[in-house]
PDB file of N, CA and C in Angstrom:
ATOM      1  N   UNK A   1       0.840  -1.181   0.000  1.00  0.00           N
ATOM      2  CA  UNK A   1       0.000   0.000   0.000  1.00  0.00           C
ATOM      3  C   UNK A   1       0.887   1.248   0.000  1.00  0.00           C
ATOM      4  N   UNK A   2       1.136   2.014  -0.416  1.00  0.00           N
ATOM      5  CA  UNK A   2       1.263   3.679  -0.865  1.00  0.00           C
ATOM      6  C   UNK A   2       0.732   4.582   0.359  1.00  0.00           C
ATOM      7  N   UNK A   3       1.311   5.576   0.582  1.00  0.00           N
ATOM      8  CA  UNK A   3       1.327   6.492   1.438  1.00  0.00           C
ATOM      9  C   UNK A   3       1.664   7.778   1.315  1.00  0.00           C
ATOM     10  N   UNK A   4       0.465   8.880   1.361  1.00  0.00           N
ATOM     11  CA  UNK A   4       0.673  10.031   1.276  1.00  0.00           C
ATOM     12  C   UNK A   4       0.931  10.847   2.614  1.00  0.00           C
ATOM     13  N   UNK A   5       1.920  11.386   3.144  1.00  0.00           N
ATOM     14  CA  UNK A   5       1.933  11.866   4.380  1.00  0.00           C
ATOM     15  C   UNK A   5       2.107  13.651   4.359  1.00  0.00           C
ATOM     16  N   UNK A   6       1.461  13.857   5.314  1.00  0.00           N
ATOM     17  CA  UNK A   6       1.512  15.254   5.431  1.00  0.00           C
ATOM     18  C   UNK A   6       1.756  15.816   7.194  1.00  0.00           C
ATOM     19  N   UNK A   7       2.935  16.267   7.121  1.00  0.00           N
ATOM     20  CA  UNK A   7       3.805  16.402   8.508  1.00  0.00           C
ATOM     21  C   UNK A   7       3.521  17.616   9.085  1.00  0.00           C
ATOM     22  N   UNK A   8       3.199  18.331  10.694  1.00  0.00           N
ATOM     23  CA  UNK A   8       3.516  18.964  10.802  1.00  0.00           C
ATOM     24  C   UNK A   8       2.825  20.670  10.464  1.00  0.00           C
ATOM     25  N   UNK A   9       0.962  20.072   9.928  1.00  0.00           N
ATOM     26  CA  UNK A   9       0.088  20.705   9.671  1.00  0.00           C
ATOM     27  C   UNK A   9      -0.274  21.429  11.052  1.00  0.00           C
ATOM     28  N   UNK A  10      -0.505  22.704  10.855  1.00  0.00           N
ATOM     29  CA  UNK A  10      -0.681  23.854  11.891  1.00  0.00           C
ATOM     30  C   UNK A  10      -2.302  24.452  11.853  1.00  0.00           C
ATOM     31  N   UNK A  11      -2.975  24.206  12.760  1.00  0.00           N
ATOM     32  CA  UNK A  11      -4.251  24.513  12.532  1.00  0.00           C
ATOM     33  C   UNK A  11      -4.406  25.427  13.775  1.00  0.00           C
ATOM     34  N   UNK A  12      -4.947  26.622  14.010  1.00  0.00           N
ATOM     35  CA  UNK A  12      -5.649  27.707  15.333  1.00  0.00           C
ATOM     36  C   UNK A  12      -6.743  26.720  15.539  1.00  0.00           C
ATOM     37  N   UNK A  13      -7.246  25.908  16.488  1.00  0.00           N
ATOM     38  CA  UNK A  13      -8.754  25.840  16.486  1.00  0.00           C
ATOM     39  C   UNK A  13      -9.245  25.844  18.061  1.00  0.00           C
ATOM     40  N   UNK A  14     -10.104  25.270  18.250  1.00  0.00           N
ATOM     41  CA  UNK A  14     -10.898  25.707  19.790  1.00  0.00           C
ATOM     42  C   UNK A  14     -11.635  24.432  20.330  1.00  0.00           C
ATOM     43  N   UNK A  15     -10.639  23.809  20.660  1.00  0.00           N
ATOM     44  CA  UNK A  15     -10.960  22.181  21.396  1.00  0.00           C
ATOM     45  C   UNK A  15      -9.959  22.354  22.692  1.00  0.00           C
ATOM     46  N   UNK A  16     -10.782  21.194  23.205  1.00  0.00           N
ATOM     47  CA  UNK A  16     -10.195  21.253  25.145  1.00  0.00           C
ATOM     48  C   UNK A  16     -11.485  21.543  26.095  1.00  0.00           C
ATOM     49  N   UNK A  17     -10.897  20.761  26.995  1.00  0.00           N
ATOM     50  CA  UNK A  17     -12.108  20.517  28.119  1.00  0.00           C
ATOM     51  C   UNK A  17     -12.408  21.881  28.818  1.00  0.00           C
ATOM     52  N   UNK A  18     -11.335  22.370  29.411  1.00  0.00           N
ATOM     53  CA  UNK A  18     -11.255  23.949  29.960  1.00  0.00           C
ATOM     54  C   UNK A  18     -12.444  25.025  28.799  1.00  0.00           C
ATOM     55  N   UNK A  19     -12.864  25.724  29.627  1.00  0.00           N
ATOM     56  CA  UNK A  19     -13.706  26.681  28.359  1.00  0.00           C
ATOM     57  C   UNK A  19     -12.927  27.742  28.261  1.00  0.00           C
ATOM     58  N   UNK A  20     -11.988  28.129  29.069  1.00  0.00           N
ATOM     59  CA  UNK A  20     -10.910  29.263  27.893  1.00  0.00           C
ATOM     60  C   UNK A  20     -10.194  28.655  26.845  1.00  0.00           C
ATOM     61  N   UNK A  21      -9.741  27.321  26.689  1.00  0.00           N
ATOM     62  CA  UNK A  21      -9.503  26.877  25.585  1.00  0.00           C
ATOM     63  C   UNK A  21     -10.301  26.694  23.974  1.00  0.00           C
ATOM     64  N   UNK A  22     -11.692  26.253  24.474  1.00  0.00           N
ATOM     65  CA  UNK A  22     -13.030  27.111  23.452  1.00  0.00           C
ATOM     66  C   UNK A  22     -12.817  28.183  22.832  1.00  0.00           C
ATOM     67  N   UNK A  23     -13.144  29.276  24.206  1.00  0.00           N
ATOM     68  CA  UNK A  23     -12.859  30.017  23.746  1.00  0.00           C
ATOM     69  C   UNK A  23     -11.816  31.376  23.012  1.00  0.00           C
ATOM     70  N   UNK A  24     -10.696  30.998  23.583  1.00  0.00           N
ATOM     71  CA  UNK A  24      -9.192  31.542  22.821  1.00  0.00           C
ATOM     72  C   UNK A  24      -8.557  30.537  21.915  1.00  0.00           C
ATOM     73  N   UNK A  25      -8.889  29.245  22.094  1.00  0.00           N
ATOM     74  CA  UNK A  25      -8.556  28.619  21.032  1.00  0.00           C
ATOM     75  C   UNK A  25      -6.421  28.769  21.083  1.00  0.00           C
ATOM     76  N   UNK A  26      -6.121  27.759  20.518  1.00  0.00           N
ATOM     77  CA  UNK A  26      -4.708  27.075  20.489  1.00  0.00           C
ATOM     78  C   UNK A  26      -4.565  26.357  19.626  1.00  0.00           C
ATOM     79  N   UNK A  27      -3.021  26.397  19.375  1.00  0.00           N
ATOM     80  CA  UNK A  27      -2.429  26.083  17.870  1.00  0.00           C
ATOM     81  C   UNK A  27      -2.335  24.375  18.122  1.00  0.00           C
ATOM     82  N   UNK A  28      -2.652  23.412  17.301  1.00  0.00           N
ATOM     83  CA  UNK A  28      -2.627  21.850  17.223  1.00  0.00           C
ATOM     84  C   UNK A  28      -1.836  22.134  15.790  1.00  0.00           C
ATOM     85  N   UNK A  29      -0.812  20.739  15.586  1.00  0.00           N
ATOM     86  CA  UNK A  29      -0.446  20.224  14.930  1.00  0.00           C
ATOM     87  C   UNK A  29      -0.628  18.792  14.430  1.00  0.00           C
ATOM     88  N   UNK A  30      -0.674  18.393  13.615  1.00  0.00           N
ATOM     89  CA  UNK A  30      -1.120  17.437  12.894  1.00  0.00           C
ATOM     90  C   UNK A  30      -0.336  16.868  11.767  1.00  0.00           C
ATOM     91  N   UNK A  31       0.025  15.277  12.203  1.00  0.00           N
ATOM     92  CA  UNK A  31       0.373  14.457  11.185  1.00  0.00           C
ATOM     93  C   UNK A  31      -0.545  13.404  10.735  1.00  0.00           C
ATOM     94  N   UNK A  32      -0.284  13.522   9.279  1.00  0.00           N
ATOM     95  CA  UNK A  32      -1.447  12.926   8.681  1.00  0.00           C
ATOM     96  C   UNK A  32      -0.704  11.581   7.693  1.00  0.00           C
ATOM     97  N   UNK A  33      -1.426  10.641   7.554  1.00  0.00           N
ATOM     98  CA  UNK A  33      -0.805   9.028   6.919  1.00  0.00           C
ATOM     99  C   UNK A  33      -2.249   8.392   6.109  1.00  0.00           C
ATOM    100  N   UNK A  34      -2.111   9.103   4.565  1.00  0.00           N
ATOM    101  CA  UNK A  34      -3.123   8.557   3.751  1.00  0.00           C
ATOM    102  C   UNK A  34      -2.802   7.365   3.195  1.00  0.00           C
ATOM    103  N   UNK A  35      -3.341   6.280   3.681  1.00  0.00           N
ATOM    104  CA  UNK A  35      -3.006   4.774   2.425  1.00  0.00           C
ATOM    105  C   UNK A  35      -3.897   4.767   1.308  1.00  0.00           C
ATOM    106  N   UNK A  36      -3.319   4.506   0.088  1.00  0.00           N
ATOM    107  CA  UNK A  36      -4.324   4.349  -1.279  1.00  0.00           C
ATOM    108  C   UNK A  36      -3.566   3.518  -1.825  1.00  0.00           C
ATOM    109  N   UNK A  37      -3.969   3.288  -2.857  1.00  0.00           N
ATOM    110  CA  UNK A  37      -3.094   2.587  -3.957  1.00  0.00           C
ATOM    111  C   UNK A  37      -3.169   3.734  -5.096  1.00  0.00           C
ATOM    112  N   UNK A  38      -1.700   4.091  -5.152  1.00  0.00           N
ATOM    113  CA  UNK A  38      -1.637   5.420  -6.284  1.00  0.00           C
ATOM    114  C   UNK A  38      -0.764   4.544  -6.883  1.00  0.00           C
ATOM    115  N   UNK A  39      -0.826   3.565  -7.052  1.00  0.00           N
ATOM    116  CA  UNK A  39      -0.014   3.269  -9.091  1.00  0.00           C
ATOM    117  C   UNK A  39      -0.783   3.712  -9.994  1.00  0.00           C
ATOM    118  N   UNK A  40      -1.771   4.159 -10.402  1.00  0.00           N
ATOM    119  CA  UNK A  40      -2.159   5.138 -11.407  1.00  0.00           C
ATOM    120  C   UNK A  40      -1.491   6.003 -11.288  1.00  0.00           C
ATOM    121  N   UNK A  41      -1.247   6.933 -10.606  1.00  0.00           N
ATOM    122  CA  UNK A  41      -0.726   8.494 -10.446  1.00  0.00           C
ATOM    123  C   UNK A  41       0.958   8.162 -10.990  1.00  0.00           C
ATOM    124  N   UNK A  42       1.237   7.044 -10.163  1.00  0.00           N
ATOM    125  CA  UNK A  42       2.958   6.524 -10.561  1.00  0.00           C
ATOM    126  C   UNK A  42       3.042   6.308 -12.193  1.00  0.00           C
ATOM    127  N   UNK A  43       2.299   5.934 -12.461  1.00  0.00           N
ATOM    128  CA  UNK A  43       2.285   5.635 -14.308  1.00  0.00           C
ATOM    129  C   UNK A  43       2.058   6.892 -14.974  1.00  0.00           C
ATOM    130  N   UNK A  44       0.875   7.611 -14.419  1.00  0.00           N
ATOM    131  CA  UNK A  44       0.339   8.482 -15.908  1.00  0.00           C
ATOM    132  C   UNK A  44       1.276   9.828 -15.379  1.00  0.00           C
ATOM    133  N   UNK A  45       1.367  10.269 -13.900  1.00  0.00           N
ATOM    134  CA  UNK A  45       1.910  11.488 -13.666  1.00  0.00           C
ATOM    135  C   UNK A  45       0.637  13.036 -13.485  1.00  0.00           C
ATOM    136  N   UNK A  46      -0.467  12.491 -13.589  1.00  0.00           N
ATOM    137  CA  UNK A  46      -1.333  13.108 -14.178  1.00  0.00           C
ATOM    138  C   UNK A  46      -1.626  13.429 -12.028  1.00  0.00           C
ATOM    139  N   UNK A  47      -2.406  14.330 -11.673  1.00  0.00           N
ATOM    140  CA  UNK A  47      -2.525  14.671 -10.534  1.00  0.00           C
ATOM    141  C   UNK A  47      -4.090  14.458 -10.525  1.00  0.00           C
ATOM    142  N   UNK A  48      -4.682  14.098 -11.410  1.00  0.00           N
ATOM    143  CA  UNK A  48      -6.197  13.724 -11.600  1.00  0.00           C
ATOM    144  C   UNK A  48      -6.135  11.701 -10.844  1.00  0.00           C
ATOM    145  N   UNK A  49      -5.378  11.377 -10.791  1.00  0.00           N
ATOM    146  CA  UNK A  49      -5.313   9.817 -10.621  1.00  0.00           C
ATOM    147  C   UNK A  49      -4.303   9.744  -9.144  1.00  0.00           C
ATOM    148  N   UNK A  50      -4.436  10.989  -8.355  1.00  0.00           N
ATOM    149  CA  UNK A  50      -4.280  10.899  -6.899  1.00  0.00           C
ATOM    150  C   UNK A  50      -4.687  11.164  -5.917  1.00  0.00           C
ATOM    151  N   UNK A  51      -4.472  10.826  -4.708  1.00  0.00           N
ATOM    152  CA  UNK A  51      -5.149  12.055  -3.693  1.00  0.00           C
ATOM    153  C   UNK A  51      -4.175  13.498  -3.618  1.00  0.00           C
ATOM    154  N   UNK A  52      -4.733  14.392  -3.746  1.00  0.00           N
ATOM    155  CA  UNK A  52      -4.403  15.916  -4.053  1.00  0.00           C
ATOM    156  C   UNK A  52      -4.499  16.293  -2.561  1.00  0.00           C
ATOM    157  N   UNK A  53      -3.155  16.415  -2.113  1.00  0.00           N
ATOM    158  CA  UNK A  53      -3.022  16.418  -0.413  1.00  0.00           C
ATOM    159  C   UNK A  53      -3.329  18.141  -0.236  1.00  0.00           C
ATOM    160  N   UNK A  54      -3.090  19.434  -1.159  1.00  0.00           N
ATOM    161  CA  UNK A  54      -3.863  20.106  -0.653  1.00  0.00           C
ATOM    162  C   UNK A  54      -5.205  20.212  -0.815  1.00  0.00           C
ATOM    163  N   UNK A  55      -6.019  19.579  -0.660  1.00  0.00           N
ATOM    164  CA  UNK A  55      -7.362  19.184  -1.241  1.00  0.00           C
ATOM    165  C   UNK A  55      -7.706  18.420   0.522  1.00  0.00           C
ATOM    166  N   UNK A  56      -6.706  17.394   1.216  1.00  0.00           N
ATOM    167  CA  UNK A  56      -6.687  16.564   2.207  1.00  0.00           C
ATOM    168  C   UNK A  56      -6.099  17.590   3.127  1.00  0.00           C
ATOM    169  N   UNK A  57      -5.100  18.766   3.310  1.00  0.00           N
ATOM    170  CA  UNK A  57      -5.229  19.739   3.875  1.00  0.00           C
ATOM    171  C   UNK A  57      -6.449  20.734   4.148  1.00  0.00           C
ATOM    172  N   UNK A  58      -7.370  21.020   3.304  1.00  0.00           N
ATOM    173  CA  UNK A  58      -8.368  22.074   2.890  1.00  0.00           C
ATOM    174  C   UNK A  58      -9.203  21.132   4.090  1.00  0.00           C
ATOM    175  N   UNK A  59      -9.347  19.939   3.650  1.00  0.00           N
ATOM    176  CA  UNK A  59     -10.457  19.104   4.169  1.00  0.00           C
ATOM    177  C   UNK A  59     -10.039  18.909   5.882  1.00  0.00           C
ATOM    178  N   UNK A  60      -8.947  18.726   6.000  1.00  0.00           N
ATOM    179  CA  UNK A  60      -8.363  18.902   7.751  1.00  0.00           C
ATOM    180  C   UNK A  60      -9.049  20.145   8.305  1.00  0.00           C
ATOM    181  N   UNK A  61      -8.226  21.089   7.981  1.00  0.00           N
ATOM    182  CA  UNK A  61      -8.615  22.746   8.518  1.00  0.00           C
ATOM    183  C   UNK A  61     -10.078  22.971   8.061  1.00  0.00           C
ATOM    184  N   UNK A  62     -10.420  22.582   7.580  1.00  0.00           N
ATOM    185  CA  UNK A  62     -11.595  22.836   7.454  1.00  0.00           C
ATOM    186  C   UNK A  62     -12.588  21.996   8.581  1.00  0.00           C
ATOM    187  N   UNK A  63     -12.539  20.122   8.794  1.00  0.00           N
ATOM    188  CA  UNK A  63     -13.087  19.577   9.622  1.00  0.00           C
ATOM    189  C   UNK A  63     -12.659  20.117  11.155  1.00  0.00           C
ATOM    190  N   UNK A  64     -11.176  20.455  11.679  1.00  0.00           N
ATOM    191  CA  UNK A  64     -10.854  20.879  12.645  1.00  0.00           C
ATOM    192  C   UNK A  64     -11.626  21.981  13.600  1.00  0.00           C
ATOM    193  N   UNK A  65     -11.918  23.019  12.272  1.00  0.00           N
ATOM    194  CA  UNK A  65     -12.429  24.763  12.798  1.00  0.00           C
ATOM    195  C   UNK A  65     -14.411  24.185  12.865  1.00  0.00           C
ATOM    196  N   UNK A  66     -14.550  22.687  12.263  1.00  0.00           N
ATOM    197  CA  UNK A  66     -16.503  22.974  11.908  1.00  0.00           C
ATOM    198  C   UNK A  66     -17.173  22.613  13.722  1.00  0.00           C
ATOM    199  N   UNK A  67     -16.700  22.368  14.714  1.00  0.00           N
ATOM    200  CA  UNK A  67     -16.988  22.628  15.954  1.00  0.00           C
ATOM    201  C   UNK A  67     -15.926  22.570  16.869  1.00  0.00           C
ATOM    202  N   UNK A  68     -16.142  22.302  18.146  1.00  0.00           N
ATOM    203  CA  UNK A  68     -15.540  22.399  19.061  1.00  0.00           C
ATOM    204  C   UNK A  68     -15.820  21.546  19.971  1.00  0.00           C
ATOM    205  N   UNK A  69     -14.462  20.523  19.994  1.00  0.00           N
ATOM    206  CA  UNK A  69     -14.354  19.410  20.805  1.00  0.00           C
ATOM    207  C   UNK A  69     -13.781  18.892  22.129  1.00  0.00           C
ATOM    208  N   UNK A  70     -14.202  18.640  23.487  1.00  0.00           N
ATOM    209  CA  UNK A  70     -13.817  18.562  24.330  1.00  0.00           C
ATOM    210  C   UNK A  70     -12.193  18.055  24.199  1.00  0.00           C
ATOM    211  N   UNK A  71     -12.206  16.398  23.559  1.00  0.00           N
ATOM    212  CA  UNK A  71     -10.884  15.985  23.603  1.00  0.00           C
ATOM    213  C   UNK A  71     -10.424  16.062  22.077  1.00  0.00           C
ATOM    214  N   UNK A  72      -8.941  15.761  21.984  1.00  0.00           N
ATOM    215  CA  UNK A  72      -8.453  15.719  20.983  1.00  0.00           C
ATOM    216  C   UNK A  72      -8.806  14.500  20.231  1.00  0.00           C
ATOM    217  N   UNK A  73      -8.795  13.324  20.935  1.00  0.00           N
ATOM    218  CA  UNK A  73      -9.527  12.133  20.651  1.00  0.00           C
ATOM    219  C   UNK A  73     -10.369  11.872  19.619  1.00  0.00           C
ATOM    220  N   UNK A  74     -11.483  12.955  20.387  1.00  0.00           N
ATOM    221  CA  UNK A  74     -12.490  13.154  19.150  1.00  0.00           C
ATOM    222  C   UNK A  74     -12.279  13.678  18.223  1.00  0.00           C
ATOM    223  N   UNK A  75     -11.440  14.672  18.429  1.00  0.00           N
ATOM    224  CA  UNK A  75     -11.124  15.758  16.955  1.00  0.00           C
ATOM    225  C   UNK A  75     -10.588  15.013  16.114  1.00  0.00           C
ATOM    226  N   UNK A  76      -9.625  13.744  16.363  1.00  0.00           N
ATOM    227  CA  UNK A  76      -8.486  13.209  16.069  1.00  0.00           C
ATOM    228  C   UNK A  76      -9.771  12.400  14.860  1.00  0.00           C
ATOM    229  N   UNK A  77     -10.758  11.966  15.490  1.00  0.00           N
ATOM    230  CA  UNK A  77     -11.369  10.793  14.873  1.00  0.00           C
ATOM    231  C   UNK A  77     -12.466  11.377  13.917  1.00  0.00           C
ATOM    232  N   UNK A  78     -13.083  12.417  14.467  1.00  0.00           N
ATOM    233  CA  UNK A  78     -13.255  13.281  13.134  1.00  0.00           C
ATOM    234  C   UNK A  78     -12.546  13.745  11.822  1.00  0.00           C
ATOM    235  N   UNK A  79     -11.484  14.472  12.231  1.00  0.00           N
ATOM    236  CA  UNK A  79     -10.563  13.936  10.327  1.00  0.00           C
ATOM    237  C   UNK A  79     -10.475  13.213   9.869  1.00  0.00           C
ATOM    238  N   UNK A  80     -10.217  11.843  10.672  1.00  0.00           N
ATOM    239  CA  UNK A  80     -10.318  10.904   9.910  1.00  0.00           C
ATOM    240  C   UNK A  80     -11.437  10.729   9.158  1.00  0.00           C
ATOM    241  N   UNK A  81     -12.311  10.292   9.876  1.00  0.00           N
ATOM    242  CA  UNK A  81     -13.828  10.037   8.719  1.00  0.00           C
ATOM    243  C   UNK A  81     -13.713  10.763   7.820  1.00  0.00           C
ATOM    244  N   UNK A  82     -13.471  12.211   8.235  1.00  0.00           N
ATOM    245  CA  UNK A  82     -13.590  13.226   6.812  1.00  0.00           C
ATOM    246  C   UNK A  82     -12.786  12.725   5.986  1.00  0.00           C
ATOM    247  N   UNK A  83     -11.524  12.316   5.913  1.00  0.00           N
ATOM    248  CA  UNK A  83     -10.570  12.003   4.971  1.00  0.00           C
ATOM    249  C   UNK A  83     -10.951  10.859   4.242  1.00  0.00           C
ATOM    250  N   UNK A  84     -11.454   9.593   4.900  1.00  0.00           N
ATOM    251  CA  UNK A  84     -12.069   8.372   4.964  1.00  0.00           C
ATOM    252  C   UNK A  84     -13.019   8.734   3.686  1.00  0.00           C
ATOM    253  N   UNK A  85     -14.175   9.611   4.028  1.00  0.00           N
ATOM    254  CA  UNK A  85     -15.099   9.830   3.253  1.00  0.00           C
ATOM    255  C   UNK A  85     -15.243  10.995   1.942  1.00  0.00           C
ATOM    256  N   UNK A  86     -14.021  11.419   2.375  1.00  0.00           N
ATOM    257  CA  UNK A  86     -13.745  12.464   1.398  1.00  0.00           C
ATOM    258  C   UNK A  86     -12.799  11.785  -0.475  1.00  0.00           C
ATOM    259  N   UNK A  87     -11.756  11.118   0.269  1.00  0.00           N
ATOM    260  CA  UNK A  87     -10.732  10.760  -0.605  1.00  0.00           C
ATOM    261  C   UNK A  87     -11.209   9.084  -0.491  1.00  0.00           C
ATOM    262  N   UNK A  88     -10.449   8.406  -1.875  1.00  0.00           N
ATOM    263  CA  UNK A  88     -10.447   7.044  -2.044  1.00  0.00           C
ATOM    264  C   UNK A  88      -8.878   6.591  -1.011  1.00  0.00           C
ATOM    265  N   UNK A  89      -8.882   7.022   0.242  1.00  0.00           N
ATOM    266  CA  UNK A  89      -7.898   6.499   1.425  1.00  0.00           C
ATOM    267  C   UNK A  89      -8.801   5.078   1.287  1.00  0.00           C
ATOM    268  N   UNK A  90      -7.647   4.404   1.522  1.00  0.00           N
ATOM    269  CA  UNK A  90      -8.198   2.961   2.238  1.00  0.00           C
ATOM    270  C   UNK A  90      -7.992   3.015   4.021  1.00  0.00           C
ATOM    271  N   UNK A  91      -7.031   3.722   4.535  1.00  0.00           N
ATOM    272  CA  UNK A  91      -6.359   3.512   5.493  1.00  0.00           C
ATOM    273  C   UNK A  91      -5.992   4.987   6.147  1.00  0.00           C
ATOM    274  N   UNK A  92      -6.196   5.447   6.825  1.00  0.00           N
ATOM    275  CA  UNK A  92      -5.936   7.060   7.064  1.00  0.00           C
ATOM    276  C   UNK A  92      -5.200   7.166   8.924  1.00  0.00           C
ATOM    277  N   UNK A  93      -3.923   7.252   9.494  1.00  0.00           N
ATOM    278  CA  UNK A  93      -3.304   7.347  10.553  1.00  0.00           C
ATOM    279  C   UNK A  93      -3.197   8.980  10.794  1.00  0.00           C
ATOM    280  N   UNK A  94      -3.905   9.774  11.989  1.00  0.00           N
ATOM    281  CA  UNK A  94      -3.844  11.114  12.360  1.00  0.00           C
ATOM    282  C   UNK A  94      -3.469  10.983  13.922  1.00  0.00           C
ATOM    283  N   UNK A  95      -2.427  11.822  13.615  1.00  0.00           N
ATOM    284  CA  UNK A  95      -1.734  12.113  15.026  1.00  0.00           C
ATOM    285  C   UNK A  95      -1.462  13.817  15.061  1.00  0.00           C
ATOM    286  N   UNK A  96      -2.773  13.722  16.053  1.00  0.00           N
ATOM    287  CA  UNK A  96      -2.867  14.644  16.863  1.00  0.00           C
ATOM    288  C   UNK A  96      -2.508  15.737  17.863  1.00  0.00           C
ATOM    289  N   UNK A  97      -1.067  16.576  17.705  1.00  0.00           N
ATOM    290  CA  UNK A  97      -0.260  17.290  18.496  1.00  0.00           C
ATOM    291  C   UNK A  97      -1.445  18.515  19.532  1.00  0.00           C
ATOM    292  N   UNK A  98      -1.333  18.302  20.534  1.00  0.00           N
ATOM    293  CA  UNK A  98      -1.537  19.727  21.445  1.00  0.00           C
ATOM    294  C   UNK A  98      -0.445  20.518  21.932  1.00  0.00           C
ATOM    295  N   UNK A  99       0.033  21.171  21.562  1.00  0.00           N
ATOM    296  CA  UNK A  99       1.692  21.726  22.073  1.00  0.00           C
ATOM    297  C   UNK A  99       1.279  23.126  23.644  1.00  0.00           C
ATOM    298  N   UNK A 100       0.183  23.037  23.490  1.00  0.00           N
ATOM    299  CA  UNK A 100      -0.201  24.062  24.684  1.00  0.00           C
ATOM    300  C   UNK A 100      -0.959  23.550  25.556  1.00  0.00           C
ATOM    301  N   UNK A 101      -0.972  22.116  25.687  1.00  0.00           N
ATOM    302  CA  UNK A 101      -2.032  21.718  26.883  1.00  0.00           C
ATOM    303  C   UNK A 101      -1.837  22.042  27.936  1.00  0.00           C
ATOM    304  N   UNK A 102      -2.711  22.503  28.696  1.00  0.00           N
ATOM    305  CA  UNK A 102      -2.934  23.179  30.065  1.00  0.00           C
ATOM    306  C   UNK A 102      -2.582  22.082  31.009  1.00  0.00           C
ATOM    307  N   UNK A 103      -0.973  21.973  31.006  1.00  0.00           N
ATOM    308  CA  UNK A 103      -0.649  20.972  32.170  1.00  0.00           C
ATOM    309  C   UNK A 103       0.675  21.129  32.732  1.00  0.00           C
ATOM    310  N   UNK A 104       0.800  21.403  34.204  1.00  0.00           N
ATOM    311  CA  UNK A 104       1.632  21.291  34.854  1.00  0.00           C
ATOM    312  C   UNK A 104       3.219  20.941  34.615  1.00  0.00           C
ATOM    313  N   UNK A 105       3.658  20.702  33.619  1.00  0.00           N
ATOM    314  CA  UNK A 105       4.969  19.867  33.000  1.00  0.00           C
ATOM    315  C   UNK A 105       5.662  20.379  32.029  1.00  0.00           C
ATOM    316  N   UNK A 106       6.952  19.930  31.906  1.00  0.00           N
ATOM    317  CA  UNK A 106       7.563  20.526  30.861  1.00  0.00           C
ATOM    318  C   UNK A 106       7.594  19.308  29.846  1.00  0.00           C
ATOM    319  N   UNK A 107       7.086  19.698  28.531  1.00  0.00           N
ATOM    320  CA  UNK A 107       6.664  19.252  27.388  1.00  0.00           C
ATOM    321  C   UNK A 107       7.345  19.618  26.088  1.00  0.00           C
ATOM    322  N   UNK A 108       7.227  18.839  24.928  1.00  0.00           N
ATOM    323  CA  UNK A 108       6.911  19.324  23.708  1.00  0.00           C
ATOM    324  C   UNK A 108       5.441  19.322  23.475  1.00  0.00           C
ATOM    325  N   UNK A 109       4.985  18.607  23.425  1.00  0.00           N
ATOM    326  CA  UNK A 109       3.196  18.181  23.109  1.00  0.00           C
ATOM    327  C   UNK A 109       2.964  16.766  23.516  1.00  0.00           C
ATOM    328  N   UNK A 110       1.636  17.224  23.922  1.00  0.00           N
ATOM    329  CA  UNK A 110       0.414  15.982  24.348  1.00  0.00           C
ATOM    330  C   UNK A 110      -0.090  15.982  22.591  1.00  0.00           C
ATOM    331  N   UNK A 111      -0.514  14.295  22.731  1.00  0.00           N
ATOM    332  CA  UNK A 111      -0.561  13.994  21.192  1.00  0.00           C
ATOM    333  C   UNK A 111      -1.812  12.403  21.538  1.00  0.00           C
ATOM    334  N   UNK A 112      -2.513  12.585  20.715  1.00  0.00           N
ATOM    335  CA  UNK A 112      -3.033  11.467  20.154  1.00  0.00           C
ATOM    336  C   UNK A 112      -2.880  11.249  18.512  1.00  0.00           C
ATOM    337  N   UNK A 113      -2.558   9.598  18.630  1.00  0.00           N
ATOM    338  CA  UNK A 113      -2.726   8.950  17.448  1.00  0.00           C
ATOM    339  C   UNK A 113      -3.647   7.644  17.154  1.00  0.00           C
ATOM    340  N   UNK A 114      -4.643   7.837  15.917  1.00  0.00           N
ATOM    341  CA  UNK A 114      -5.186   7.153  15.707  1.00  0.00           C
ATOM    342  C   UNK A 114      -5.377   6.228  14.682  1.00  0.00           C
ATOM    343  N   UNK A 115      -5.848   5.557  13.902  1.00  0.00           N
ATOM    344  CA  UNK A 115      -5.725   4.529  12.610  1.00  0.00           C
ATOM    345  C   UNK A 115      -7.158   4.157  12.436  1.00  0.00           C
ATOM    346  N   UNK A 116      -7.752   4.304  11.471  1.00  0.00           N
ATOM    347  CA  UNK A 116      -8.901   4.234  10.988  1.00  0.00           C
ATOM    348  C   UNK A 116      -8.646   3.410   9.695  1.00  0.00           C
ATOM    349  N   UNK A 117      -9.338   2.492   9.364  1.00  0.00           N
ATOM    350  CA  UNK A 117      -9.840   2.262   7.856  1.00  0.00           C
ATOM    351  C   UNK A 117     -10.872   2.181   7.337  1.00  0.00           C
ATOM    352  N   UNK A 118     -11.075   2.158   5.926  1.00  0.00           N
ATOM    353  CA  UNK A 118     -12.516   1.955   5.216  1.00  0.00           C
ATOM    354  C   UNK A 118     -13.207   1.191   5.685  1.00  0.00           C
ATOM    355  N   UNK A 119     -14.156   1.173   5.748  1.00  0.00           N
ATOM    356  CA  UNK A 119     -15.009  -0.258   5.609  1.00  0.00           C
ATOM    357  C   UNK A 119     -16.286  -0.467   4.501  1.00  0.00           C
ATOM    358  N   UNK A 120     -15.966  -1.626   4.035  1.00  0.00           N
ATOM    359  CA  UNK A 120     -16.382  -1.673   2.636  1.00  0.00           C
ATOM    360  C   UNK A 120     -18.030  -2.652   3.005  1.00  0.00           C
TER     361      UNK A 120
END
């Protein structure tokens, strides 16, 4: 299986249990792991016979900002579907960075990762 990855995606949005996090909202990062089978795209070269990752970006920032989610968990499992249902992914892995979680410690980021596939 083939893999489109997209590292390191920066989204403002307004998830977290705390309600100043709602509402001031904080920067998440996001790595994203599309499985397809792109040997079409490998043969013709043509960008019509792939997934068009800013197209799978548009569709992130876009599912991220459409509410506001207690955990990242959920947020995490919401792109997915979107991606799931958006693109011919068979297989879609989102890992979830919080780099500002409201916690006591010295950090890089609190992170969830998840793995979703189609189901046919």
């Amino acid at each position: 299986m083939d893999t489109i990855q997209i590292r390191g995606l920066r989204v403002y949005a307004y998830h977290g249990v705390k309600e100043e996090e709602k509402r001031k909202g904080q920067p998440f990062v996001l790595d994203i792991d599309v499985c397809a089978d792109l040997q079409a795209a490998c043969q013709s070269d043509d960008v019509t016979d792939t997934i068009n990752y800013s197209d799978v970006t548009k569709c992130v920032t876009a599912t991220m900002l459409a509410e506001k989610n207690d955990l990242i968990e959920r947020a995490a499992e919401r792109v997915a579907q979107a991606i799931l249902c958006e693109f011919p992914a068979i297989e879609v892995t989102v890992t979830l960075k919080k780099p500002r979680a409201p916690v006591a410690a010295d950090f890089e980021y609190m992170a969830v990762r998840i793995t979703r596939r189609k189901t046919v």
